[in-house]
Protein backbone atom coordinates (compact mmCIF):
# COMPACT_ATOMS: atom_id res chain seq x y z
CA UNK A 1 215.35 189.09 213.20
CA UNK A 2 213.09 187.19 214.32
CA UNK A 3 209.58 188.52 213.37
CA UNK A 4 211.67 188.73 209.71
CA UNK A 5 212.10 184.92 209.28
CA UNK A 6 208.47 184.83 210.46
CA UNK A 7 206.90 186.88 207.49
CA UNK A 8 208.91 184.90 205.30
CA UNK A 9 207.96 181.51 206.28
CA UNK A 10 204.13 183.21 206.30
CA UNK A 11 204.84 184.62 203.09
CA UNK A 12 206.10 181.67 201.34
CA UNK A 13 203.07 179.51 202.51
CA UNK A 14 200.78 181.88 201.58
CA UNK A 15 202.31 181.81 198.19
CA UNK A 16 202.12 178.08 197.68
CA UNK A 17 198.88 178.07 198.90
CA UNK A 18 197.83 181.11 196.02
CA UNK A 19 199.78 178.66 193.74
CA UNK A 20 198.41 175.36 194.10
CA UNK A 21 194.77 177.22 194.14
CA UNK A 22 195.15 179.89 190.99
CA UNK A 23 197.97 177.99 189.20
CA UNK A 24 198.12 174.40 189.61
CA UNK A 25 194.95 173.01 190.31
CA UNK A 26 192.52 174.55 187.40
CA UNK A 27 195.23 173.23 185.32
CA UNK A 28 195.37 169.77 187.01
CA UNK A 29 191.34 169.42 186.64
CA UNK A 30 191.15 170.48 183.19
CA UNK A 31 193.78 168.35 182.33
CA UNK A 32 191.75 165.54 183.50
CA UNK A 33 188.67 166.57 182.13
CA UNK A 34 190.32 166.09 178.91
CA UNK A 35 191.43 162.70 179.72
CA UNK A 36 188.14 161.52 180.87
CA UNK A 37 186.56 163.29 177.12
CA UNK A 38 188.98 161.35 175.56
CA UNK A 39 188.53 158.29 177.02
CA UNK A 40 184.56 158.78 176.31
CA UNK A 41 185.44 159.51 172.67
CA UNK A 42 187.27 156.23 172.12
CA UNK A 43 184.54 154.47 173.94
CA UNK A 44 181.72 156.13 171.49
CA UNK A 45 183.49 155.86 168.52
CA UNK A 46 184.53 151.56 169.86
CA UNK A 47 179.89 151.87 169.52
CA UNK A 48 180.03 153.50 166.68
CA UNK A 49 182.47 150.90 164.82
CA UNK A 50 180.55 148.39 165.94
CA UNK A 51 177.19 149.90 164.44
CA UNK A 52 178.66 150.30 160.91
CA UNK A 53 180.24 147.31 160.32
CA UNK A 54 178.66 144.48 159.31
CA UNK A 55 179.82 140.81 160.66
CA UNK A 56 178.82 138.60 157.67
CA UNK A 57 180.58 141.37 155.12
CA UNK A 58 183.75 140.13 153.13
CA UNK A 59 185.07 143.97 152.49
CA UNK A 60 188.02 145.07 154.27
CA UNK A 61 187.76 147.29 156.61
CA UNK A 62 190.38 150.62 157.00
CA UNK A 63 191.71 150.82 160.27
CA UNK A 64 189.11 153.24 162.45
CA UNK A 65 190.57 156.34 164.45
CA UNK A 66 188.72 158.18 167.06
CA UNK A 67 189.87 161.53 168.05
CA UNK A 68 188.10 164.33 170.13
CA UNK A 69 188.91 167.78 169.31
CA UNK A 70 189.06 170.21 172.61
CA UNK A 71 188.72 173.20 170.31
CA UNK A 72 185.53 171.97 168.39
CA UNK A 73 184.37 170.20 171.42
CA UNK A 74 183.59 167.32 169.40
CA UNK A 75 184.43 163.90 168.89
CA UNK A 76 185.31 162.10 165.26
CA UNK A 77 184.71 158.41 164.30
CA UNK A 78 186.80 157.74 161.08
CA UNK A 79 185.81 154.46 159.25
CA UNK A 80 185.58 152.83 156.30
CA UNK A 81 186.24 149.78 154.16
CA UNK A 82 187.18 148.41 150.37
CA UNK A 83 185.00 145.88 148.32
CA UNK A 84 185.09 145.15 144.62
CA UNK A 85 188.40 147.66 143.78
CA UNK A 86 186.44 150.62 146.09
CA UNK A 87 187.38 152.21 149.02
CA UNK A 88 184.89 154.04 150.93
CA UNK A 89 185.14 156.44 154.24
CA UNK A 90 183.87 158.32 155.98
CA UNK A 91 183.84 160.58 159.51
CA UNK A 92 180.74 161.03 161.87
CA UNK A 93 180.43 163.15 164.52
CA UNK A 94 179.95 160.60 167.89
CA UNK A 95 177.93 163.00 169.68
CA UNK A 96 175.34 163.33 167.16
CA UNK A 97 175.68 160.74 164.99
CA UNK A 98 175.79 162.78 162.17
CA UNK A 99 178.17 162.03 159.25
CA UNK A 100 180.35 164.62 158.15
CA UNK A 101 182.14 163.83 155.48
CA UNK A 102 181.84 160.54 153.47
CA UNK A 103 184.32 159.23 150.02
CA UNK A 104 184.12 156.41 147.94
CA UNK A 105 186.60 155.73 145.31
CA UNK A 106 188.11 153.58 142.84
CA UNK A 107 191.38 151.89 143.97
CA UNK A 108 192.91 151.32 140.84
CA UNK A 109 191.45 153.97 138.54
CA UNK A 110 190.40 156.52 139.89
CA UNK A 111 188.73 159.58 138.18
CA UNK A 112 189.03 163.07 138.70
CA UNK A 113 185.95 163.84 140.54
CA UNK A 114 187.07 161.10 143.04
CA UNK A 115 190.22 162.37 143.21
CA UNK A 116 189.33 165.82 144.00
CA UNK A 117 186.65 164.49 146.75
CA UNK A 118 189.50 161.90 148.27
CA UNK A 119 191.81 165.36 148.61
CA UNK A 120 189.26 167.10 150.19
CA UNK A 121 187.74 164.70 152.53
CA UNK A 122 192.03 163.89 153.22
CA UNK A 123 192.03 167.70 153.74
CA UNK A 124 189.25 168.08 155.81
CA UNK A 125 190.09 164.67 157.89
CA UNK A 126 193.68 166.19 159.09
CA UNK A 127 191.83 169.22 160.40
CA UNK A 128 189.35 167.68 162.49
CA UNK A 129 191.94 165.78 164.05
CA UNK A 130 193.99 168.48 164.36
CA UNK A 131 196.48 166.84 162.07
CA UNK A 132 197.08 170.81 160.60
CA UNK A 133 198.95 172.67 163.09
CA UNK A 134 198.68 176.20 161.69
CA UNK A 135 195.68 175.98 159.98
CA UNK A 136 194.68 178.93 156.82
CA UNK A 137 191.36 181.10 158.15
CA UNK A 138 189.24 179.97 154.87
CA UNK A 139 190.50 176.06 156.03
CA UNK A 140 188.90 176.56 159.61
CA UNK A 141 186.02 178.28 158.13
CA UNK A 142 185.13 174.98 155.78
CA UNK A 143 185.78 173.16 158.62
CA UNK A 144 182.82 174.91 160.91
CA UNK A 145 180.40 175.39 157.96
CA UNK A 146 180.71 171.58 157.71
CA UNK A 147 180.40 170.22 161.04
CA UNK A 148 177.31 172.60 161.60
């Protein structure tokens, strides 16, 4: 009876041991890892906002979003600002410094050419920051040809 209760209290420690090793703590460190890429992100995109705006400028400026996408391993600096009835954006890539996408358009009249680019740089926007849940394959395929 005895040696029974033993190899159970032995065998549940050795099982929350194999837990917190296997199970818990990989998850509990890349968990943070994220955090702390996140936190970087912000901080780099905070620089980059600061870099491409212009103190002495009277255009608006759209609200700026930062966002790092674990699956891309990247992270995105959305900007942009209005002047004279246009609206311009556009998303660079913090790491590199790269711009992916940019849009200007009209605000009041629009044409269809700047139509069609707002809807795609919308589009491509809400994948980056994994805005699309289920993603279609040819959307995630535009999406890596253009952030190459």
């Amino acid at each position: 009876m005895k040696n029974s209760i033993k190899v159970i209290i032995f065998s549940l420690i050795g099982f929350s041991i194999a837990y917190y090793y296997i199970l818990f703590l990989p998850t509990h460190l890349k968990d943070q890892e994220k955090h702390r890429l996140i936190i970087e992100c912000r901080g780099l995109g905070q620089k980059l906002e600061k870099e491409t705006t212009n103190p002495y400028d009277v255009s608006l400026r759209i609200n700026p979003e930062y966002y790092y996408n674990p699956k891309l391993r990247k992270c995105f600096y959305c900007g942009g600002y209005t002047h004279d009835g246009f609206m311009a954006q556009f998303i660079i890539d913090a790491y590199t410094n790269k711009e992916i996408i940019s849009c200007i358009k009209s605000i009041k009249n629009p044409s269809e050419g700047e139509r069609d680019t707002a809807f795609r740089f919308n589009r491509l926007k809400r994948l980056l920051f994994d805005e699309i849940k289920k993603p279609k394959k040819y959307e995630i395929d535009i999406m890596r040809e253009t952030i190459q």
